[in-house]
N, C-alpha and C. Protein backbone atom coordinates (compact mmCIF):
# COMPACT_ATOMS: atom_id res chain seq x y z
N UNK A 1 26.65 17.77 42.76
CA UNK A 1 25.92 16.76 42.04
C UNK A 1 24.47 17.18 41.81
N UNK A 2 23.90 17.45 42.84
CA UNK A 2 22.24 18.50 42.77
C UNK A 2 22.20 19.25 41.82
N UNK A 3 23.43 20.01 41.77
CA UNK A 3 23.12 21.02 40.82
C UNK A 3 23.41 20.66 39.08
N UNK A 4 23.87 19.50 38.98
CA UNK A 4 23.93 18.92 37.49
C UNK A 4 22.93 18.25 37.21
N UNK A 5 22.01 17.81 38.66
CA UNK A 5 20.15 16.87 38.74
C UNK A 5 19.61 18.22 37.67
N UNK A 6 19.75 19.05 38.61
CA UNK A 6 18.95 20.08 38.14
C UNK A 6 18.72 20.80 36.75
N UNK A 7 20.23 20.89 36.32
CA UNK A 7 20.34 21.45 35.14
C UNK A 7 19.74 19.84 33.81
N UNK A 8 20.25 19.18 33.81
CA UNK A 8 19.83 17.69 33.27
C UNK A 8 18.05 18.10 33.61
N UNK A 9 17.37 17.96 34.72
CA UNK A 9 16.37 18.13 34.74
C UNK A 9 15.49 19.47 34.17
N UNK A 10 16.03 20.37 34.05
CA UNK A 10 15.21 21.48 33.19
C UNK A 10 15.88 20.98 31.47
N UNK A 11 17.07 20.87 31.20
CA UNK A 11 16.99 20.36 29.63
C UNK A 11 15.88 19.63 29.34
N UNK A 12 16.12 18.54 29.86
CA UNK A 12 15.10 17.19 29.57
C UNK A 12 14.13 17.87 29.35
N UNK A 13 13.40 18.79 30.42
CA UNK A 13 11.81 19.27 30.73
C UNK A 13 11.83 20.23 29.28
N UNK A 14 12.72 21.20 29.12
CA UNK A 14 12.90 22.05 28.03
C UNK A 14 12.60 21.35 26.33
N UNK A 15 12.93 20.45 26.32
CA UNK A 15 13.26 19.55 25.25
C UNK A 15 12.28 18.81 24.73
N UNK A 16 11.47 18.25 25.91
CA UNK A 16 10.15 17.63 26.19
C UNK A 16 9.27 18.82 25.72
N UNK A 17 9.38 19.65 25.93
CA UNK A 17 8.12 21.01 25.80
C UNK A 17 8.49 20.96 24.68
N UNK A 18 9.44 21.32 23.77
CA UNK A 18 9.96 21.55 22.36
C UNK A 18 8.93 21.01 21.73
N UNK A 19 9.37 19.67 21.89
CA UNK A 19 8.44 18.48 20.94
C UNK A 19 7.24 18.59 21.09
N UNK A 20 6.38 18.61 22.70
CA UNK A 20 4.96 18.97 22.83
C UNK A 20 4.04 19.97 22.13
N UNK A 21 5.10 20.66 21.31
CA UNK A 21 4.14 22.16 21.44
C UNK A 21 4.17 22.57 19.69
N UNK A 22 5.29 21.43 19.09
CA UNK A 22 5.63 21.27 17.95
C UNK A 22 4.42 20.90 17.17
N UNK A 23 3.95 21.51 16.44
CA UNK A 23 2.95 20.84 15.24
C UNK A 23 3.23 20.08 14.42
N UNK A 24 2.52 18.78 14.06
CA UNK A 24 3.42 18.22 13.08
C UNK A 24 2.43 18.65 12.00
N UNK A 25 3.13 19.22 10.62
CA UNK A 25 2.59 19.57 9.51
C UNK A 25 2.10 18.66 8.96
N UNK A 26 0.89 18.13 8.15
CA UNK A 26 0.59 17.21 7.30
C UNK A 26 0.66 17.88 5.42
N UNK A 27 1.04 17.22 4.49
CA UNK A 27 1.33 16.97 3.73
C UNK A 27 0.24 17.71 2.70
N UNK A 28 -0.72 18.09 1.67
CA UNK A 28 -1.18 18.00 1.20
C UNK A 28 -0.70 17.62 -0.64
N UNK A 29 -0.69 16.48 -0.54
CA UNK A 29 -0.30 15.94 -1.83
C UNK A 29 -1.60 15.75 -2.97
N UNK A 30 -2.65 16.17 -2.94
CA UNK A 30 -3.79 16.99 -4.09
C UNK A 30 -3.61 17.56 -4.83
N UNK A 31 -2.55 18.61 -4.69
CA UNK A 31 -2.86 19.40 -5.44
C UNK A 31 -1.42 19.11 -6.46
N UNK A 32 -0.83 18.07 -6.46
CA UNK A 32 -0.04 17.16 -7.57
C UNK A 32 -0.71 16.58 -8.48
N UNK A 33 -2.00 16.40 -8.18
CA UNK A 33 -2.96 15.91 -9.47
C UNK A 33 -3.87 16.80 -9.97
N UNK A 34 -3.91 18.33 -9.01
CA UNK A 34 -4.91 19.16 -10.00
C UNK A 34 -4.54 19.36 -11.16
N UNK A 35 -5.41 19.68 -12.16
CA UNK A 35 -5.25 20.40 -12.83
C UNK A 35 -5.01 21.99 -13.19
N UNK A 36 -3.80 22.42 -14.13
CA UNK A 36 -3.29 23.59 -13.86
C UNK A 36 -4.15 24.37 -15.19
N UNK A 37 -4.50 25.60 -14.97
CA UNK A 37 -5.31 26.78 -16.18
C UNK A 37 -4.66 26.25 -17.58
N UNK A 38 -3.36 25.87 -17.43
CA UNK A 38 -2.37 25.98 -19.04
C UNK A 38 -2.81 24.26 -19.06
N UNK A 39 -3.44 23.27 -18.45
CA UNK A 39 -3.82 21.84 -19.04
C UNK A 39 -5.15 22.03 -19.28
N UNK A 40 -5.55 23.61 -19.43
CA UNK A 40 -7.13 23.07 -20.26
C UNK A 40 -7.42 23.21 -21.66
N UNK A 41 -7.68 22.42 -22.75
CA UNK A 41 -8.10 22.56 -23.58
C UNK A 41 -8.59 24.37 -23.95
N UNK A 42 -8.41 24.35 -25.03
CA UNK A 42 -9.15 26.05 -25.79
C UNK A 42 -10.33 25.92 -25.76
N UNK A 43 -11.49 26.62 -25.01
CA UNK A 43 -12.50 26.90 -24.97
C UNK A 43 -13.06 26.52 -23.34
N UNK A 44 -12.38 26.05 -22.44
CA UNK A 44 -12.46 25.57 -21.39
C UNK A 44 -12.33 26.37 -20.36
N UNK A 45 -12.71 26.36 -19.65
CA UNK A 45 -12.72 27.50 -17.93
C UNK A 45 -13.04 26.62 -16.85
N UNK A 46 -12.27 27.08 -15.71
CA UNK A 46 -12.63 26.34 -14.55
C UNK A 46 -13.91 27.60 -13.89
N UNK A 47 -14.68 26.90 -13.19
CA UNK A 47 -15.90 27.46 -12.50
C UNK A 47 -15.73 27.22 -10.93
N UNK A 48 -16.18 27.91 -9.99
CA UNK A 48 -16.04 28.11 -8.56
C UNK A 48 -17.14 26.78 -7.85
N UNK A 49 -18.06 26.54 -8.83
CA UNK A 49 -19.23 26.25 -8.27
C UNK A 49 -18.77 24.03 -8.54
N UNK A 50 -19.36 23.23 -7.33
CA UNK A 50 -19.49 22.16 -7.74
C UNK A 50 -20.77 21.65 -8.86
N UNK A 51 -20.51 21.05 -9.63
CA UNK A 51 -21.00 21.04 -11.19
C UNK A 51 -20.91 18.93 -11.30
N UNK A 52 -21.57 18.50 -10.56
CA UNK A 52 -21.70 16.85 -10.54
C UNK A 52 -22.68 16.80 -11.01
N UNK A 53 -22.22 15.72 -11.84
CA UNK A 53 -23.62 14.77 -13.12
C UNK A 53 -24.01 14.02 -12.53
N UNK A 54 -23.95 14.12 -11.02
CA UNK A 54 -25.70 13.10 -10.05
C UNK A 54 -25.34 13.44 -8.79
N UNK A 55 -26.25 13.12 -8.33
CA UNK A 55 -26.56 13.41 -6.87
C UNK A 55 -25.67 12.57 -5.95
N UNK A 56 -25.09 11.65 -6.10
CA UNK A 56 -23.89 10.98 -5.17
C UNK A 56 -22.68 11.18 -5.22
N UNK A 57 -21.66 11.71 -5.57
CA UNK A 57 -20.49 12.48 -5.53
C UNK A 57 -20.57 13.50 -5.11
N UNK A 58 -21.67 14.64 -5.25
CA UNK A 58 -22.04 16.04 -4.68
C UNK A 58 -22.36 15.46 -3.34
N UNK A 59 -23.02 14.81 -2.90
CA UNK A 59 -23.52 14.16 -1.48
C UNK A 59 -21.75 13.28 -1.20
N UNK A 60 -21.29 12.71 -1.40
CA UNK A 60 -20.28 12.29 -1.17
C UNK A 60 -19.43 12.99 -0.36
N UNK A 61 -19.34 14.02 -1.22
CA UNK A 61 -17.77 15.24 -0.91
C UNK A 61 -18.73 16.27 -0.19
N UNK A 62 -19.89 16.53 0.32
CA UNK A 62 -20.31 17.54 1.00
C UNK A 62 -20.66 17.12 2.52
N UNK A 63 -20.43 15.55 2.47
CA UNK A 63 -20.66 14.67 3.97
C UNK A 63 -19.54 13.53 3.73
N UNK A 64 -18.55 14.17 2.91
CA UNK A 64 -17.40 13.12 3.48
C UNK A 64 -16.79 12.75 4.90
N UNK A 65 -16.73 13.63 5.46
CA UNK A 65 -16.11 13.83 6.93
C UNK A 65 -16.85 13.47 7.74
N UNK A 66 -18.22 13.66 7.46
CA UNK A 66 -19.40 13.21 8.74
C UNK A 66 -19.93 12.37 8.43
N UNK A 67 -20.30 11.67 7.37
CA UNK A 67 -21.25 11.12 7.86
C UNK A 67 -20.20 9.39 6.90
N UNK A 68 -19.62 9.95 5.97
CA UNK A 68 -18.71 8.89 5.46
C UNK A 68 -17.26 8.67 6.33
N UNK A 69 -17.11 9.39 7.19
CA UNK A 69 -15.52 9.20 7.58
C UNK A 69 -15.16 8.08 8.43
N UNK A 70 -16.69 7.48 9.20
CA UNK A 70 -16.52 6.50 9.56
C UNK A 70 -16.80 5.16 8.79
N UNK A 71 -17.06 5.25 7.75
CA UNK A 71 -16.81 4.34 6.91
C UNK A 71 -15.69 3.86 6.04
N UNK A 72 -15.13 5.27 6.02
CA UNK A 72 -13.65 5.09 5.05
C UNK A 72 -12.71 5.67 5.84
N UNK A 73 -12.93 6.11 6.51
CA UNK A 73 -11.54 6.42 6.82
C UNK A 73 -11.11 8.19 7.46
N UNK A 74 -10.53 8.80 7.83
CA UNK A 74 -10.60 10.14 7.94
C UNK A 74 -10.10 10.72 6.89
N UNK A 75 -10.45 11.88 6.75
CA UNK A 75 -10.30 12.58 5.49
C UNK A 75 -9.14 13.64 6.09
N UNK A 76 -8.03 13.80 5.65
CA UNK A 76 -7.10 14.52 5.73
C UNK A 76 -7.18 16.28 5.07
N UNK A 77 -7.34 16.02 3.82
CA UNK A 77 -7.61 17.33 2.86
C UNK A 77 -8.77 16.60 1.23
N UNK A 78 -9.68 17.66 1.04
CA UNK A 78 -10.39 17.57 -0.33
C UNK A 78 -10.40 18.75 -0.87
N UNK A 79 -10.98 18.85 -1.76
CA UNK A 79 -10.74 19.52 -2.67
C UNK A 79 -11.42 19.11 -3.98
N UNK A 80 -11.89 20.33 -5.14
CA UNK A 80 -12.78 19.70 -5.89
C UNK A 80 -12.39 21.15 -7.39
N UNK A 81 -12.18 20.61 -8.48
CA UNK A 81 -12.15 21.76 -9.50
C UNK A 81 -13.59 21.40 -10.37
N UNK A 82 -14.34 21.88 -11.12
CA UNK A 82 -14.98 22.31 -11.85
C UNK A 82 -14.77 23.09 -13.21
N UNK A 83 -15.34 22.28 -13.90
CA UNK A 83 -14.38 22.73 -15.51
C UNK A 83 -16.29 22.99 -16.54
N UNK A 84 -15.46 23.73 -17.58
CA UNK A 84 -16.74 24.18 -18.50
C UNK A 84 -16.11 24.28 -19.69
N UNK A 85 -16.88 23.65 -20.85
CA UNK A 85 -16.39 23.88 -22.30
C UNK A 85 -17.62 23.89 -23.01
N UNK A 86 -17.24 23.73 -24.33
CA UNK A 86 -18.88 24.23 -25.31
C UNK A 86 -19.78 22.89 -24.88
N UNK A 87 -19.11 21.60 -25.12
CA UNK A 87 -20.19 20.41 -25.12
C UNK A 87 -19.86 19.55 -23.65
N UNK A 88 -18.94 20.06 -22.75
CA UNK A 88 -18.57 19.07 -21.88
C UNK A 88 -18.28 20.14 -20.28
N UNK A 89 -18.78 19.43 -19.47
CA UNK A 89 -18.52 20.34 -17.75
C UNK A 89 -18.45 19.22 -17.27
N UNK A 90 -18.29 19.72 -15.53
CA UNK A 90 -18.22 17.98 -14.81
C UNK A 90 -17.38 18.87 -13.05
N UNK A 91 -17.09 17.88 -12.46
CA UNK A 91 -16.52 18.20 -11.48
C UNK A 91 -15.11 16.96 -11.35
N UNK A 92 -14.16 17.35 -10.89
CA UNK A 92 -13.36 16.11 -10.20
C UNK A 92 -12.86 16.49 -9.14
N UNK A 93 -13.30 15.45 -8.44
CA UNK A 93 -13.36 15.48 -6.56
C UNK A 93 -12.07 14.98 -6.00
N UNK A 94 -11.16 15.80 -5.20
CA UNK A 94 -10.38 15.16 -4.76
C UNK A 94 -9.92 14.75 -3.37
N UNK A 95 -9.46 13.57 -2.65
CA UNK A 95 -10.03 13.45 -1.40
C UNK A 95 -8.15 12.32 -1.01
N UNK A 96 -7.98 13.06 0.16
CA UNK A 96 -6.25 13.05 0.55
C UNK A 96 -6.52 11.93 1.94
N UNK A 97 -6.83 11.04 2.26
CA UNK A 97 -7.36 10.62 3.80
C UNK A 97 -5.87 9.70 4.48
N UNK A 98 -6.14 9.75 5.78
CA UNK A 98 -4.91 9.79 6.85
C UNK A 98 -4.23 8.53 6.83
N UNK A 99 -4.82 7.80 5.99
CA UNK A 99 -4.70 5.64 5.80
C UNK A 99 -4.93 5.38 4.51
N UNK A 100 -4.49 4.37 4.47
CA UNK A 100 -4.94 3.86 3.34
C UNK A 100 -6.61 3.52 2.73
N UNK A 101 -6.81 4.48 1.74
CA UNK A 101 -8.05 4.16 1.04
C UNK A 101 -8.45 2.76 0.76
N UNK A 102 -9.93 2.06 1.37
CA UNK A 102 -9.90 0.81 1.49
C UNK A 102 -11.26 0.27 1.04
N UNK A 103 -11.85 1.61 0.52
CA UNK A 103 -13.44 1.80 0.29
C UNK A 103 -13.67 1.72 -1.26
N UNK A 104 -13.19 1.08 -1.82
CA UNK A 104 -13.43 0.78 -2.85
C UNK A 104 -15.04 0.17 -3.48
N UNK A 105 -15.03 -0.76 -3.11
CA UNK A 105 -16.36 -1.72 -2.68
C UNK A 105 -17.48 -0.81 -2.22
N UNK A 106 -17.17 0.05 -1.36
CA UNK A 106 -18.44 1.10 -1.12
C UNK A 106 -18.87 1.74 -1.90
N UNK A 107 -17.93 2.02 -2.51
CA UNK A 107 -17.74 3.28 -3.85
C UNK A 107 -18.36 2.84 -4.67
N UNK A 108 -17.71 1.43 -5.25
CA UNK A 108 -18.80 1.01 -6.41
C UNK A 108 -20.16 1.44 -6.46
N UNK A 109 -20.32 0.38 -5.00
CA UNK A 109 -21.93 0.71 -4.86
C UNK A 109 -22.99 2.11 -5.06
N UNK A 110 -22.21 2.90 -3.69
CA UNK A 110 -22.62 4.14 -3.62
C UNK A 110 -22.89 4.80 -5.23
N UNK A 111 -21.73 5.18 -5.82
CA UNK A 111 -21.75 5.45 -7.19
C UNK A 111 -22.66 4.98 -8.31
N UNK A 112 -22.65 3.61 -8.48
CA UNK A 112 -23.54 3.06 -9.54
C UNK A 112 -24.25 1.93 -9.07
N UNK A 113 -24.59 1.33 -8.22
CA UNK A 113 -25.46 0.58 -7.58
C UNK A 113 -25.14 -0.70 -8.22
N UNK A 114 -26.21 -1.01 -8.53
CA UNK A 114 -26.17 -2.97 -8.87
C UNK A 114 -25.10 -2.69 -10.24
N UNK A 115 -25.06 -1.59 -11.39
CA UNK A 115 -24.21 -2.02 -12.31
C UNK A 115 -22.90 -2.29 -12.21
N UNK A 116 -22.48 -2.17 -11.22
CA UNK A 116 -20.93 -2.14 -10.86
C UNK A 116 -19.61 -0.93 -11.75
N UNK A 117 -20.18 -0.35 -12.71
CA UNK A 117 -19.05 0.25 -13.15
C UNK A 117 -20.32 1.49 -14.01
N UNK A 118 -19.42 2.36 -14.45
CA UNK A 118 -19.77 3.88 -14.84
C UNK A 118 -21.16 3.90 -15.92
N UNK A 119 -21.99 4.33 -16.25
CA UNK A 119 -23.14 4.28 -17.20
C UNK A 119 -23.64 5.73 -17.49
N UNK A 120 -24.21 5.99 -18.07
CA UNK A 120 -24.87 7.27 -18.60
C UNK A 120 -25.62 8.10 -18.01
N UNK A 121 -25.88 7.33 -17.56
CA UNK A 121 -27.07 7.88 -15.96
C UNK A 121 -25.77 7.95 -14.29
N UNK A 122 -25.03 7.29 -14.62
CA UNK A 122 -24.08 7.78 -13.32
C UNK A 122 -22.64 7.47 -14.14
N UNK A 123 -22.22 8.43 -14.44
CA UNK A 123 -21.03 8.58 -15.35
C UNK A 123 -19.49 8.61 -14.88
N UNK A 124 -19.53 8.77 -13.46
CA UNK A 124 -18.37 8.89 -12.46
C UNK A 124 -17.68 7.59 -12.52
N UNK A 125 -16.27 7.93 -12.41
CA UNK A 125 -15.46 7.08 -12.23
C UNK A 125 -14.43 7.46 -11.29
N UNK A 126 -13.85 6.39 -10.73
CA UNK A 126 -12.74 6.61 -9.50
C UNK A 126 -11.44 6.34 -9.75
N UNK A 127 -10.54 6.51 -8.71
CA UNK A 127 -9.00 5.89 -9.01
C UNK A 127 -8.42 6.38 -7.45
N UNK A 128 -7.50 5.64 -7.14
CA UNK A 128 -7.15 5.72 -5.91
C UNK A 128 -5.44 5.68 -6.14
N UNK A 129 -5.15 6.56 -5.62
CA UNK A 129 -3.56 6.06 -6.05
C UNK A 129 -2.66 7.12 -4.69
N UNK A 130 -1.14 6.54 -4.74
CA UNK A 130 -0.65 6.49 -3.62
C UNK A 130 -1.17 5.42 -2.53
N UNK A 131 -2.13 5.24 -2.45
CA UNK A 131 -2.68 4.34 -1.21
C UNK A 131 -3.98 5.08 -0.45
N UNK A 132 -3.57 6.59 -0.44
CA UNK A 132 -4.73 6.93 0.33
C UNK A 132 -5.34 8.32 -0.72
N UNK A 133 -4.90 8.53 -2.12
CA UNK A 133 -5.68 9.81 -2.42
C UNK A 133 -6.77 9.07 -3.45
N UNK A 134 -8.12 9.73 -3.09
CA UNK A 134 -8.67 9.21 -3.94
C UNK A 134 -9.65 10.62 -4.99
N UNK A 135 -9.50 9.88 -6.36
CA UNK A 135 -10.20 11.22 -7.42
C UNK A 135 -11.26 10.01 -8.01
N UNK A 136 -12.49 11.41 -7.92
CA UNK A 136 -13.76 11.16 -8.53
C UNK A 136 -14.21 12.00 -9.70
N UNK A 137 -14.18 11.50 -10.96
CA UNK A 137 -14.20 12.35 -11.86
C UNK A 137 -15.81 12.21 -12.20
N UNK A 138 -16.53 13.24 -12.09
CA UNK A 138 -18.05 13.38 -12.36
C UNK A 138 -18.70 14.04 -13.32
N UNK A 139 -17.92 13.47 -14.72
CA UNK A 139 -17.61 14.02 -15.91
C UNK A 139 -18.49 13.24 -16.89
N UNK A 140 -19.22 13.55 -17.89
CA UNK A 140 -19.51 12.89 -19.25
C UNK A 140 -18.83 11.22 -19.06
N UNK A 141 -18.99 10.06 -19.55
CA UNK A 141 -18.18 9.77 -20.08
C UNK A 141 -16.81 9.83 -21.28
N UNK A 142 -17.17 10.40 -21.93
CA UNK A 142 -16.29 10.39 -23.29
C UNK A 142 -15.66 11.99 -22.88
N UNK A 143 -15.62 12.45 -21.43
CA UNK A 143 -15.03 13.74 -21.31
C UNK A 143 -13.77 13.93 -21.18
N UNK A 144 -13.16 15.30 -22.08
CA UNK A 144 -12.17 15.60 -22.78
C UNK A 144 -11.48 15.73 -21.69
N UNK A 145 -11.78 16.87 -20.73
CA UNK A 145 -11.11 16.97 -19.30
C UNK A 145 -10.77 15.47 -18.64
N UNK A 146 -10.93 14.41 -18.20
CA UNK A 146 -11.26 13.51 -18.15
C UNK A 146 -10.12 12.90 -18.03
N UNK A 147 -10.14 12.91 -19.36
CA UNK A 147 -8.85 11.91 -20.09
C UNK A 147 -7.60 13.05 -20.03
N UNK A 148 -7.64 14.25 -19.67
CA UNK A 148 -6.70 15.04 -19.55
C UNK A 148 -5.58 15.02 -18.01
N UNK A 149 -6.97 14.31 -17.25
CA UNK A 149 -6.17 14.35 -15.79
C UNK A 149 -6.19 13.29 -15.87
N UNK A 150 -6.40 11.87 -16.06
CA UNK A 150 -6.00 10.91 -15.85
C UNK A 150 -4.46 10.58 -16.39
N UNK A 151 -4.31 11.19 -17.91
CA UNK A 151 -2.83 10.98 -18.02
C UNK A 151 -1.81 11.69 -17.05
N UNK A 152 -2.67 12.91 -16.65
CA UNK A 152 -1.97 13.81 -15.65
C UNK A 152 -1.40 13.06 -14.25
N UNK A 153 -2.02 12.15 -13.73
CA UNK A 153 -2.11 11.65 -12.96
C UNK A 153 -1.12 10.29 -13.09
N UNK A 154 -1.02 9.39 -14.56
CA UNK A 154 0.38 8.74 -14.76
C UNK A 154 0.93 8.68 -14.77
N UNK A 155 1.73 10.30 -15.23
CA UNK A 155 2.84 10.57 -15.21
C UNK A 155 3.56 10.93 -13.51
């Protein structure tokens, strides 16, 4: 009988370690909404460099994790492309976090202050979808890229 304790007792222990030591992979579902080289318009290039039309989205995504993560939430994976054409550049920020995105209301603010929604002087707009990915497009308004990933993003 001891000797079936025993064997039962190293499985169990064996089995237990399995799972302990197991990583659980997380997901990165971002890069389902990048944009791919063949969705850019003719005359268009992506650039290495972040390229934001104001100072709060660049501050956003460069202290998301520290100094915003306790405000929204933890940040899982980001990520950011940068696009260039003759009359239009911009950045769109993308940000994957571990919960549900709930910072909406911050965002407004942060982004455009008392106007509540996008203007010329802070041109960014948001969208949150799935529940927790959220994209910041820091584009022109009337930008071509723009309207390229947002349908991207409907489908």
């Amino acid at each position: 009988m001891k000797k079936y304790q025993i064997y039962f007792i190293l499985i169990v222990s064996l089995i237990g370690f399995s799972f302990s030591t197991s990583e659980i992979k997380k997901e990165n579902r971002i890069d389902n909404y990048k944009l791919k080289s063949s969705d850019l318009p003719e005359g268009y290039i992506f650039t290495p460099d972040l390229n934001c039309k104001s100072i709060q989205p660049l501050t956003f995504y460069k202290q998301a994790e520290s100094l915003y993560g306790m405000i929204l939430g933890e940040i899982e994976f980001k990520d950011f492309q940068s696009f260039k054409g003759k009359k239009d550049e911009g950045t769109i920020l993308y940000f994957q976090f571990k919960e549900k995105f709930e910072g909406d209301g911050f965002l407004n603010g942060y982004l455009w202050g008392e106007k509540d929604k996008a203007t010329k002087q802070h041109p960014e707009e948001f969208l949150v979808t799935e529940n927790n990915i959220l994209i910041i497009w820091s584009t022109d308004l009337d930008s071509k890229i723009k309207s390229i990933s947002k349908l991207k993003i409907k489908q």
